[in-house]
C-alpha atoms as a PDB file:
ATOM      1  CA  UNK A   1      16.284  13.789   6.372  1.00  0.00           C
ATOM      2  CA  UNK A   2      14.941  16.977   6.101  1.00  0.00           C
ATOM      3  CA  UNK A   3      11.117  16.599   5.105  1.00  0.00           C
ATOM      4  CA  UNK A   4       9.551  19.490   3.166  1.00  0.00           C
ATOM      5  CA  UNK A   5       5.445  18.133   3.582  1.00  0.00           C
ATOM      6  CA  UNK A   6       3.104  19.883   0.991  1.00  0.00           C
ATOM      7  CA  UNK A   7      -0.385  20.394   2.528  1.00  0.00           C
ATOM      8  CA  UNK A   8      -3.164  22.228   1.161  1.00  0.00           C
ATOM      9  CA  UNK A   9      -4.462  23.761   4.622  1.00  0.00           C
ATOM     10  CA  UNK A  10      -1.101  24.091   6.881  1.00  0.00           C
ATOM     11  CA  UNK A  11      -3.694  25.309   9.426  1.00  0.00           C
ATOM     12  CA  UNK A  12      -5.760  22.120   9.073  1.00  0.00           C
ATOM     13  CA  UNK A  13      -6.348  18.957  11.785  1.00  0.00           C
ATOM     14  CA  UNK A  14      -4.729  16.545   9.288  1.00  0.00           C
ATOM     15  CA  UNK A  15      -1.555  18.844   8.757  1.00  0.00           C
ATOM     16  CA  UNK A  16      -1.449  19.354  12.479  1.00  0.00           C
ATOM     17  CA  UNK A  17      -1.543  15.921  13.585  1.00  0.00           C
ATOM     18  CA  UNK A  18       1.523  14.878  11.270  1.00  0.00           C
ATOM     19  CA  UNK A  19       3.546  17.962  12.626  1.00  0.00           C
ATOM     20  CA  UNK A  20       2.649  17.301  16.130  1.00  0.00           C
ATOM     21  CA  UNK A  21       3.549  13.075  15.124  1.00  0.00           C
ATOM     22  CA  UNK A  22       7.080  14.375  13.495  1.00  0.00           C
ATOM     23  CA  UNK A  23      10.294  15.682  14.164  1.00  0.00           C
ATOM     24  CA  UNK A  24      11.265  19.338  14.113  1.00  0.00           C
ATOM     25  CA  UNK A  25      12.790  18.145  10.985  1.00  0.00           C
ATOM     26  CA  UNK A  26       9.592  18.224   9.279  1.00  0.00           C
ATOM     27  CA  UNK A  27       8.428  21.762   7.693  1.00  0.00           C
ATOM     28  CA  UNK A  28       5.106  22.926   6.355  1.00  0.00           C
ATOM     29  CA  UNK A  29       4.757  24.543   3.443  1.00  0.00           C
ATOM     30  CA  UNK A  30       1.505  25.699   1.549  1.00  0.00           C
ATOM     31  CA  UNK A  31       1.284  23.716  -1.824  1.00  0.00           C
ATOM     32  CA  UNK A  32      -1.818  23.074  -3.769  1.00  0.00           C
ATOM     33  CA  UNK A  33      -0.543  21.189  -6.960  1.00  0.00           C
ATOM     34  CA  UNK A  34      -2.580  22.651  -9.190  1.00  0.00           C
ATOM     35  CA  UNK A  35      -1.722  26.109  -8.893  1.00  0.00           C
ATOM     36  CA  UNK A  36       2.111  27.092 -10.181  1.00  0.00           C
ATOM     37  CA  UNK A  37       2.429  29.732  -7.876  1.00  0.00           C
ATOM     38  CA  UNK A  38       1.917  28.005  -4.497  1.00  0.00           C
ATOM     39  CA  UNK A  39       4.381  25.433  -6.627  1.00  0.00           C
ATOM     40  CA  UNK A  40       7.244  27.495  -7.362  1.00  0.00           C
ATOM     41  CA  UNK A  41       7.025  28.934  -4.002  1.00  0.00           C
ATOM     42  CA  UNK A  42       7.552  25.906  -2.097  1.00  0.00           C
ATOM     43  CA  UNK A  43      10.589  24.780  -4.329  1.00  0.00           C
ATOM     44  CA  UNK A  44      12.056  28.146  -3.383  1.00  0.00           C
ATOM     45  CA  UNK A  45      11.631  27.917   0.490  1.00  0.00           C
ATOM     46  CA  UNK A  46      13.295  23.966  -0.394  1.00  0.00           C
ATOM     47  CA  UNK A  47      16.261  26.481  -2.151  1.00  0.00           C
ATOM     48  CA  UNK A  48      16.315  29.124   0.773  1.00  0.00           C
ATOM     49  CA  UNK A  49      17.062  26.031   2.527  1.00  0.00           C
ATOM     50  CA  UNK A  50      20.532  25.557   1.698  1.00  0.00           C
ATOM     51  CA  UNK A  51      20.014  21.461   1.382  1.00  0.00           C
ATOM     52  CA  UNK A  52      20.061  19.511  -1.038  1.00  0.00           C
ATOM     53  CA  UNK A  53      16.594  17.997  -2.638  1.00  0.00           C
ATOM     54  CA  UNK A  54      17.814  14.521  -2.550  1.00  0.00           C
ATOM     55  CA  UNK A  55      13.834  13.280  -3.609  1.00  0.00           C
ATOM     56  CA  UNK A  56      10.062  14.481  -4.623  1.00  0.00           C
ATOM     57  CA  UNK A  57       7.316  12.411  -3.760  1.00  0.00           C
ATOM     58  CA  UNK A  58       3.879  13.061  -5.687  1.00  0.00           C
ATOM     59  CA  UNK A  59       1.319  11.684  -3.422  1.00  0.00           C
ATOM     60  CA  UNK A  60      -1.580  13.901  -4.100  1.00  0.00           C
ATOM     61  CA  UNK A  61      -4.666  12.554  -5.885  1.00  0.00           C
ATOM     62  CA  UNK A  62      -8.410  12.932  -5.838  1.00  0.00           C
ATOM     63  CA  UNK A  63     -10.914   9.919  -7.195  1.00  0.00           C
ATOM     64  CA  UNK A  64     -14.213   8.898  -7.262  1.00  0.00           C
ATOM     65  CA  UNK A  65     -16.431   6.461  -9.270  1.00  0.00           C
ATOM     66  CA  UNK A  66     -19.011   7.366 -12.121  1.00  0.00           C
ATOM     67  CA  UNK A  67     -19.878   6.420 -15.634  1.00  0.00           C
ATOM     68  CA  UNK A  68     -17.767   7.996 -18.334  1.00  0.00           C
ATOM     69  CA  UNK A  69     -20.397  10.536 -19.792  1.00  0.00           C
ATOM     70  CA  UNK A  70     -22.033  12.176 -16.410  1.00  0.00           C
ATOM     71  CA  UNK A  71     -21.036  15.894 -15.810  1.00  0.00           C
ATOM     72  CA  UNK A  72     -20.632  18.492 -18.585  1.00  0.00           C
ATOM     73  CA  UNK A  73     -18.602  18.241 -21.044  1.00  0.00           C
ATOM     74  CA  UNK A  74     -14.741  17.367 -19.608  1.00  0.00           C
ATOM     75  CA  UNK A  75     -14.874  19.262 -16.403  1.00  0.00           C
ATOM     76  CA  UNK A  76     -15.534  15.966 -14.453  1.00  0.00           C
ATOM     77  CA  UNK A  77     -11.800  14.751 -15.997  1.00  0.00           C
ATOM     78  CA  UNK A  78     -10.349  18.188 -15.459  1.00  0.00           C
ATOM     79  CA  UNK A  79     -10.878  18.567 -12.141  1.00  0.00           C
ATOM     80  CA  UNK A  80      -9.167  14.891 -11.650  1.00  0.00           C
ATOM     81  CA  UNK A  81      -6.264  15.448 -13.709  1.00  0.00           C
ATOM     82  CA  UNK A  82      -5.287  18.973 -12.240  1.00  0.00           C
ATOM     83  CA  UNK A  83      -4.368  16.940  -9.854  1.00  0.00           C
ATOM     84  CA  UNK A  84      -3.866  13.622 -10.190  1.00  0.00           C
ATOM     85  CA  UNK A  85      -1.800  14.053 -13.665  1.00  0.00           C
ATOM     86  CA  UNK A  86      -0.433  18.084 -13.825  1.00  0.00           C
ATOM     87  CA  UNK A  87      -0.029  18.417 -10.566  1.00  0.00           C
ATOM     88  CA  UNK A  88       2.629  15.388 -10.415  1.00  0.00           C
ATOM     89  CA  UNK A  89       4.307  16.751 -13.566  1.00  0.00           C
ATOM     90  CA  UNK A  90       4.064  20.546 -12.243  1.00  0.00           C
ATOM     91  CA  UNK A  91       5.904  19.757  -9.308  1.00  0.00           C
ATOM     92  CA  UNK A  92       8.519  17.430 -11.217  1.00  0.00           C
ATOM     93  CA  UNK A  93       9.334  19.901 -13.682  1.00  0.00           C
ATOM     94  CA  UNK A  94       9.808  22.499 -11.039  1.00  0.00           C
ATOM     95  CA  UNK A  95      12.094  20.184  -8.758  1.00  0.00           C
ATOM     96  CA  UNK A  96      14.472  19.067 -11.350  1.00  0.00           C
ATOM     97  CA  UNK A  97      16.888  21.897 -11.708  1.00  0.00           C
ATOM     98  CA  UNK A  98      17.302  20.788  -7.759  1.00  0.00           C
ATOM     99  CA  UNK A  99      17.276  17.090  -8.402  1.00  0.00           C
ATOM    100  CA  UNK A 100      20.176  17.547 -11.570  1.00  0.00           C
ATOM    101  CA  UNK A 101      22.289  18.816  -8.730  1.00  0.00           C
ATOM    102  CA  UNK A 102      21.280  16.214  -6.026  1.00  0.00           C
ATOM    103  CA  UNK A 103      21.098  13.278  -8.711  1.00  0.00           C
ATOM    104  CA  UNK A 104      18.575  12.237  -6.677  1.00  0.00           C
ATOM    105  CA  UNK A 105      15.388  10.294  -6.738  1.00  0.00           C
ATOM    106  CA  UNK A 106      11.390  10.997  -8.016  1.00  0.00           C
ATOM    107  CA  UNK A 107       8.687   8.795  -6.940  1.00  0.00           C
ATOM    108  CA  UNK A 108       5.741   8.630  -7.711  1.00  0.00           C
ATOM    109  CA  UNK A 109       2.428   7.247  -6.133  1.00  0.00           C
ATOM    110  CA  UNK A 110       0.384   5.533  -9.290  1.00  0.00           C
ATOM    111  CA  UNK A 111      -2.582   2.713  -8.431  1.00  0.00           C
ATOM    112  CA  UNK A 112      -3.120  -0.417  -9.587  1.00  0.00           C
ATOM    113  CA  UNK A 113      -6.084   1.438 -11.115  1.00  0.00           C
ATOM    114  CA  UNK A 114      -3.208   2.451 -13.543  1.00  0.00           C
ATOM    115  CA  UNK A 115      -3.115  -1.125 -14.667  1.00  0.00           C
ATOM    116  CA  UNK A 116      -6.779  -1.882 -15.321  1.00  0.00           C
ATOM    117  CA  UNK A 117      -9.695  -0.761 -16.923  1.00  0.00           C
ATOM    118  CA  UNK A 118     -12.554  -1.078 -14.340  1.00  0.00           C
ATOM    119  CA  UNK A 119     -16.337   0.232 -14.818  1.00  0.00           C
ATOM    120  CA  UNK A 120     -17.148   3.592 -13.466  1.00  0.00           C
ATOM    121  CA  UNK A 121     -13.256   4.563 -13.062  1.00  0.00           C
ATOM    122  CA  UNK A 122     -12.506   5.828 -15.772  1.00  0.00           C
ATOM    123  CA  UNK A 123     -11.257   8.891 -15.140  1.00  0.00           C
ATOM    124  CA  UNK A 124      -8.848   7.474 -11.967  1.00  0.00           C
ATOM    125  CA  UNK A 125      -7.967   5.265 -14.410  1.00  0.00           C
ATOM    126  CA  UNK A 126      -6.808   7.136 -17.065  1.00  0.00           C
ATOM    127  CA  UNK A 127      -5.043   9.465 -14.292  1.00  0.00           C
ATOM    128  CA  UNK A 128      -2.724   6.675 -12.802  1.00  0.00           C
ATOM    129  CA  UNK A 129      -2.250   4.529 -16.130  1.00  0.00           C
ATOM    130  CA  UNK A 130      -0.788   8.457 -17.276  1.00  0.00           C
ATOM    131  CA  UNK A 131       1.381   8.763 -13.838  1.00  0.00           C
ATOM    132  CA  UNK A 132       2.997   5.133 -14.878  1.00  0.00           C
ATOM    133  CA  UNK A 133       3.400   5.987 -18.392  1.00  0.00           C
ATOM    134  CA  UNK A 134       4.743   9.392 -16.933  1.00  0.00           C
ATOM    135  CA  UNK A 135       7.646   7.483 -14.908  1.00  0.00           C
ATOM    136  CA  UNK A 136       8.796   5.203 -17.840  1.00  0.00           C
ATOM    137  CA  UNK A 137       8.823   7.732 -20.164  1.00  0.00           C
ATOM    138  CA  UNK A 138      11.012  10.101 -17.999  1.00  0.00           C
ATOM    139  CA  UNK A 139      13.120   7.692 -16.399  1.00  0.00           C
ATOM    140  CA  UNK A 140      14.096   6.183 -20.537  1.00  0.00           C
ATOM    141  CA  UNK A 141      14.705  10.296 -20.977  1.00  0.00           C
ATOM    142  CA  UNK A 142      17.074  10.107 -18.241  1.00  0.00           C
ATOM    143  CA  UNK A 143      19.269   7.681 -19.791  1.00  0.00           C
ATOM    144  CA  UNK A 144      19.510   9.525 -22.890  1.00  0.00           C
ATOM    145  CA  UNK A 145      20.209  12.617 -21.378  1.00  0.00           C
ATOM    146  CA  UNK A 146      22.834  10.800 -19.294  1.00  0.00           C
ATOM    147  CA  UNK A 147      20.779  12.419 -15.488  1.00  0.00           C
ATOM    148  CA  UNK A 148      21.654  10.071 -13.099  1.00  0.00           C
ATOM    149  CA  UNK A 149      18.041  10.803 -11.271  1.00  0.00           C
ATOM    150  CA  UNK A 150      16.067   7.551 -10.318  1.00  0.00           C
ATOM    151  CA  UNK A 151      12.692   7.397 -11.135  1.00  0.00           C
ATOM    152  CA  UNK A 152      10.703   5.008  -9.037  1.00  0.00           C
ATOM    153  CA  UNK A 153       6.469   4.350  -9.169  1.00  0.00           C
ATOM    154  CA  UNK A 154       4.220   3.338  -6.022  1.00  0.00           C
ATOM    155  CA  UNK A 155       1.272   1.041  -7.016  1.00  0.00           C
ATOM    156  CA  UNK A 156      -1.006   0.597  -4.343  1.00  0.00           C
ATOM    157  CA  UNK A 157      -4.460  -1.627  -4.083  1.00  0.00           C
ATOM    158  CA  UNK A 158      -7.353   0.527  -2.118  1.00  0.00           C
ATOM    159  CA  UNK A 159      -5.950   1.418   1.145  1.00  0.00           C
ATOM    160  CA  UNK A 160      -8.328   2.898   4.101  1.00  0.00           C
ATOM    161  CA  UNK A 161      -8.097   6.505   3.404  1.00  0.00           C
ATOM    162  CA  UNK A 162     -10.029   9.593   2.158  1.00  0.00           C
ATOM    163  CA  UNK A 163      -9.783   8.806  -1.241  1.00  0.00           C
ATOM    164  CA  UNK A 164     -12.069   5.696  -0.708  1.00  0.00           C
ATOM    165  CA  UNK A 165     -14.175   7.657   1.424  1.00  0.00           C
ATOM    166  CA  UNK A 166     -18.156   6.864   0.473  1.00  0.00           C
ATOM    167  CA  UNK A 167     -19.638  10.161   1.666  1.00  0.00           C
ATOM    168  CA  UNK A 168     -16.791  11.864  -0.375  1.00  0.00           C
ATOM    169  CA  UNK A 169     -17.001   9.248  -3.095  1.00  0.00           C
ATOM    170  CA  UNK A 170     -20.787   9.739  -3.470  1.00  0.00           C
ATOM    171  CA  UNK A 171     -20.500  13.625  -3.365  1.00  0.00           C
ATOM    172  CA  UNK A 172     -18.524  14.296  -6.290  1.00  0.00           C
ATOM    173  CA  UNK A 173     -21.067  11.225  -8.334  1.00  0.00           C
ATOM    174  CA  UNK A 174     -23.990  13.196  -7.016  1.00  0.00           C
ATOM    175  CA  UNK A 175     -22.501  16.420  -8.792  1.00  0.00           C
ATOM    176  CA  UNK A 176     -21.297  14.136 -11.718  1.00  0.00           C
ATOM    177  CA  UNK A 177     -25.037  13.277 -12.503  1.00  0.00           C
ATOM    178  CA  UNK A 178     -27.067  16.660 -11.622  1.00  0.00           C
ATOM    179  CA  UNK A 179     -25.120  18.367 -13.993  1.00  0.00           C
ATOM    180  CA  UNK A 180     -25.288  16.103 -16.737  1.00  0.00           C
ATOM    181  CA  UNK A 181     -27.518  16.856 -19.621  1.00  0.00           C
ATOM    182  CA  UNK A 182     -31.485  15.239 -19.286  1.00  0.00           C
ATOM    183  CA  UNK A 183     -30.766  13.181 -21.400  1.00  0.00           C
ATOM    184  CA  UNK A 184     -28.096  11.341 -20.002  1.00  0.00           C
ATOM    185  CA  UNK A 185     -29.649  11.275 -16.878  1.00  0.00           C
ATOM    186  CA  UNK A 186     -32.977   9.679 -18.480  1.00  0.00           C
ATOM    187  CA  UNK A 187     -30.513   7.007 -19.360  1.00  0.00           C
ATOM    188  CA  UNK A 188     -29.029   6.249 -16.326  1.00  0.00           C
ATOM    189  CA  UNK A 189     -32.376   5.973 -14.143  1.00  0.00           C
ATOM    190  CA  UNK A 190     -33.457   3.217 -16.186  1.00  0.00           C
ATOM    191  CA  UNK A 191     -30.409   0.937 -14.719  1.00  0.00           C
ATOM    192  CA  UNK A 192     -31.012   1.875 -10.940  1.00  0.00           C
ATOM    193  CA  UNK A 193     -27.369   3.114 -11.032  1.00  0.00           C
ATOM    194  CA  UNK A 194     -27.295   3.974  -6.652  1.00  0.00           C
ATOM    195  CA  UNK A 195     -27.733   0.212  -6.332  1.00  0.00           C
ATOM    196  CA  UNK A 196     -24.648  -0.893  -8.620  1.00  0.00           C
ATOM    197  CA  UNK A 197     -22.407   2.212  -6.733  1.00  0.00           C
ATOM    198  CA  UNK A 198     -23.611   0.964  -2.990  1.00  0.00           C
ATOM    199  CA  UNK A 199     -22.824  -2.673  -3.865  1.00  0.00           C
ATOM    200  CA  UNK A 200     -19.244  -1.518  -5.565  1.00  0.00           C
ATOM    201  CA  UNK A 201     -18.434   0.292  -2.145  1.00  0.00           C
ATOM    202  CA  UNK A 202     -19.228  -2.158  -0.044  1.00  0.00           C
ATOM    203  CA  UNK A 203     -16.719  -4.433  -2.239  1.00  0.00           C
ATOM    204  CA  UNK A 204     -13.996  -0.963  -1.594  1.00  0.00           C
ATOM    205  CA  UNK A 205     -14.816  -1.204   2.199  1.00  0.00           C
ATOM    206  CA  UNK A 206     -14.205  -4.586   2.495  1.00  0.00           C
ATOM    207  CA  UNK A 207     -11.431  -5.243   0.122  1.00  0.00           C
ATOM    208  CA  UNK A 208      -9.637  -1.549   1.712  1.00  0.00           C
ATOM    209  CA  UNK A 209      -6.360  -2.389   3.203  1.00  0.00           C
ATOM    210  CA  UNK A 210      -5.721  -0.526   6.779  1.00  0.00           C
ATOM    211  CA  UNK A 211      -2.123  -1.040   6.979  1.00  0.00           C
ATOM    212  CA  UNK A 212      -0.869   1.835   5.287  1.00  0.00           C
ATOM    213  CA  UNK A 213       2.945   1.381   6.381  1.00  0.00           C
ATOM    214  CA  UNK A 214       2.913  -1.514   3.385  1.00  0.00           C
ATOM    215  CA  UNK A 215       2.929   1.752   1.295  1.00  0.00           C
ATOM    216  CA  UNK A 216       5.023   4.453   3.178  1.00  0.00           C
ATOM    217  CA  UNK A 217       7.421   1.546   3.864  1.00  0.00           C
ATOM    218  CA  UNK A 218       7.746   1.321  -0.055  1.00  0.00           C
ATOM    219  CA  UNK A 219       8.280   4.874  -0.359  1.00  0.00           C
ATOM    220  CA  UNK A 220      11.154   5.157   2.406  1.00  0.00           C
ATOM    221  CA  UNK A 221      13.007   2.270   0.500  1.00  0.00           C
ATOM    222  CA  UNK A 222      11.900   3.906  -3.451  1.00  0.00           C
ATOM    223  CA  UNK A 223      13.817   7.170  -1.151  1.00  0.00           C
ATOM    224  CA  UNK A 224      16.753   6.190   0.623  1.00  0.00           C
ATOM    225  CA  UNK A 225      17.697   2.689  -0.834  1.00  0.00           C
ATOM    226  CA  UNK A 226      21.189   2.646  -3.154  1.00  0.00           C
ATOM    227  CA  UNK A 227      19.275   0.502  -5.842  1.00  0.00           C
ATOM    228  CA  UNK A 228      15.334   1.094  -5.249  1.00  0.00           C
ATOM    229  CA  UNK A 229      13.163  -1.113  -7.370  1.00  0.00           C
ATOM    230  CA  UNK A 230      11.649   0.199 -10.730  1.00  0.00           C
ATOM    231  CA  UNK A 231       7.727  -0.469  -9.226  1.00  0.00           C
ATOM    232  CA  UNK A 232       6.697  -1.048  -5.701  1.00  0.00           C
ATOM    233  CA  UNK A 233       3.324  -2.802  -5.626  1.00  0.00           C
ATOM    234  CA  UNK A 234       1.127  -2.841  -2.528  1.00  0.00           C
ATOM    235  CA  UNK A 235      -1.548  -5.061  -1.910  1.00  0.00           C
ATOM    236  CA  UNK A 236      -2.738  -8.476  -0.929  1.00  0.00           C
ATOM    237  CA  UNK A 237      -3.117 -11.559  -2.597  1.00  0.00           C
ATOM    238  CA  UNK A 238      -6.372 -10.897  -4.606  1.00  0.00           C
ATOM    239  CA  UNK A 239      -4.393  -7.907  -5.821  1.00  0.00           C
ATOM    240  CA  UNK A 240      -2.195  -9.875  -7.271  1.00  0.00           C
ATOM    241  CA  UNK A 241      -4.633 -11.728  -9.582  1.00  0.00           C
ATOM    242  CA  UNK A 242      -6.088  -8.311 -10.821  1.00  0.00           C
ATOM    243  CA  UNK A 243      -2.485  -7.370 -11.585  1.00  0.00           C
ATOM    244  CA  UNK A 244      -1.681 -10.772 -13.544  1.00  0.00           C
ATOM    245  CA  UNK A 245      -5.414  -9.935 -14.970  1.00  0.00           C
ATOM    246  CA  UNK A 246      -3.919  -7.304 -16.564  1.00  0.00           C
ATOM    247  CA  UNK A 247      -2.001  -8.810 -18.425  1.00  0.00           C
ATOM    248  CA  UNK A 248      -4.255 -11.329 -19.928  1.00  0.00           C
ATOM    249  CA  UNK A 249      -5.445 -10.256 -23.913  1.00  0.00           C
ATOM    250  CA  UNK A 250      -8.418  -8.031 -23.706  1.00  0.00           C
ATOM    251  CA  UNK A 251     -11.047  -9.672 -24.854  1.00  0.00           C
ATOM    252  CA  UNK A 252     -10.153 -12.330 -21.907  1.00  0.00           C
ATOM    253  CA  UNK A 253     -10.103  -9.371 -19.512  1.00  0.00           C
ATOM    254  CA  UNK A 254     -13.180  -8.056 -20.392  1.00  0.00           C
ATOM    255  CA  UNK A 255     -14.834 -11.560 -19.869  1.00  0.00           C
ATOM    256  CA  UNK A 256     -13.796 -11.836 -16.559  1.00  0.00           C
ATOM    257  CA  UNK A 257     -14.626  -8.123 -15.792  1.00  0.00           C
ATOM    258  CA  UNK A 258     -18.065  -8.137 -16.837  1.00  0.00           C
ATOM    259  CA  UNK A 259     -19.247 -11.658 -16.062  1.00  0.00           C
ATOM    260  CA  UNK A 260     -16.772 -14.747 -14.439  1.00  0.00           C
ATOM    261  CA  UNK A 261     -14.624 -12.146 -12.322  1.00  0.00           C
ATOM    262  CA  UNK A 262     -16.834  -9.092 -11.228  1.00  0.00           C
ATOM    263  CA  UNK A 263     -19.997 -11.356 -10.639  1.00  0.00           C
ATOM    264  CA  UNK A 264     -17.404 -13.484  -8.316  1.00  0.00           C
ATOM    265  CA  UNK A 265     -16.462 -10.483  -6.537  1.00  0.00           C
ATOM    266  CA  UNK A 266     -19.811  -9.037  -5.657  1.00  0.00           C
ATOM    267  CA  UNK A 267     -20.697 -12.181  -4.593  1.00  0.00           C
ATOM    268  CA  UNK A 268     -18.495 -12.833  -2.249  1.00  0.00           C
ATOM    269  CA  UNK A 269     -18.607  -9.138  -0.948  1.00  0.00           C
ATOM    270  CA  UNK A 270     -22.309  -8.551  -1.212  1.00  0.00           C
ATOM    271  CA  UNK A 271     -25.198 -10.497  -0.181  1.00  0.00           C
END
C-alpha cells in the first residue's frame, strides 16, 4: 500500500518519527479535520496520485473528562465534535467519489466510550456513540444504494496515548471550569471535584492498555481483509464486562455505575 498519513504539524516530532519508522511509501500531507480546505486538499494530492483510494481511516479525536455544564454555553462540545464527529464525516464525504470507484473500505476508530454512559464523559461520549451510529447508518445506506464500499468501526478500551494524557486531560477541565458561569462553579466547589478527577485518572492510568498493535492490528485486517468484521473491539477482559454492561436495562446500569460497579473499581484502583 500506498499510505497517505494526515498530520496536523508535518513538521512536528510525532510526524517525523512515523516517517523516519516507514517506508518511502508513506506520504505526508497537511490535514486538520476540521477545516474543509486543508480537507479537500489532501483528497486532491490522493487524486494527483494516480492510485486508487482503496480505504479512509478516521483516527483523529480529542477527549477529556468534566461535568456536563462547565464551560460556556456549547463551546466545550464544539470544540470536541469538530473533531471527533465532523471531522470523520468531512473527510468521508470528501473521499467517497474516490471510494465509489475503488469500492473500497471506511473505517472508523469509535471507543467503547461509544457504548456507555460514564460520569464526566459526556461529551466523548456522545462523540463516539455518534461515530458508531455514523457507521451503521452509512453502511445500511450502502446497501440501498447498491455501493459495494465496506464500512467497518474500531472500538477500543483506553490505550496509553495522548488522549489519556493527565496534564492534557486536566488542561482542557481547568479551562472547562474557569470559564463557567459563578454560579456553576459555586456548585462544584462544594463536592471537592479535583479529588473525584485525580482518583478517576489514576483508575485511566492503571486500567490504560500499552499494547497498541491490538488496535492497528484491527485496523490492517478492517483494511486489507476480503470479509473484515462489522466491529473490531479492543480491550481486555474487564472491558468486556463494561461492554456486556451495556447492554443490561438502564436502570440496572446506572446501579452498577453509581454504586456496586464504580465503587468496585475505585477500590481496587485507588487506595
Amino acid at each position: 500500500f500506498t499510505v497517505f498519513a494526515g498530520v496536523l504539524f508535518p513538521e512536528g516530532e510525532g510526524a517525523q518519527k512515523l516517517a523516519r519508522g516507514a517506508s518511502k511509501r508513506l506520504k505526508l500531507l497537511k490535514m486538520d479535520v476540521t477545516k474543509a480546505d486543508e480537507v479537500e486538499a489532501a483528497i486532491s494530492a490522493v487524486r494527483a496520485s494516480g492510485l486508487p483510494l482503496w480505504a479512509v481511516v478516521n483516527n483523529a479525536g480529542i477527549g477529556f473528562g468534566a461535568f456536563f455544564d462547565w464551560g460556556e454555553d456549547v463551546e466545550v462540545y464544539r470544540k470536541l465534535f469538530e473533531v471527533n464527529i465532523f471531522g470523520v464525516i468531512r473527510v468521508t464525504k470528501a473521499a467517497m467519489p474516490l471510494l465509489r470507484q475503488s469500492s473500497g473500505r471506511i473505517v472508523n476508530v469509535a471507543s467503547l466510550a461509544g457504548r456507555i454512559s460514564a460520569p464526566t464523559m459526556v461529551h466523548y461520549n456522545m462523540a463516539k456513540h455518534s461515530v458508531r451510529v455514523f457507521s451503521d447508518t452509512i453502511r445500511r445506506e450502502f446497501a440501498l444504494t447498491g455501493d459495494a464500499i465496506k464500512v467497518v468501526t474500531i472500538e477500543p478500551t483506553f490505550y496509553r496515548t495522548e488522549i489519556v494524557n493527565a496534564e492534557s486531560m486536566k488542561r482542557f477541565r481547568v479551562n472547562a471550569y474557569n470559564s463557567s458561569p459563578e454560579e456553576i462553579k459555586k456548585v462544584y466547589s462544594a463536592v471537592a471535584p479535583d479529588r473525584w478527577f485525580d482518583k478517576a485518572q489514576v483508575v485511566i492510568d492503571t486500567v490504560s492498555r500499552t499494547d497498541l498493535s491490538e488496535v492497528t492490528e484491527a485496523m490492517e485486517n478492517a483494511v486489507t481483509l476480503e470479509h473484515p468484521k462489522l466491529f473490531y473491539r479492543c480491550g481486555g477482559y474487564h472491558d468486556v464486562i463494561i461492554w456486556a454492561l451495556s447492554h443490561l436495562p438502564e436502570i440496572i446500569f446506572d446501579y452498577f455505575i453509581n454504586n456496586r460497579f464504580g465503587h468496585a473499581v475505585l477500590s481496587v484502583y485507588v487506595k
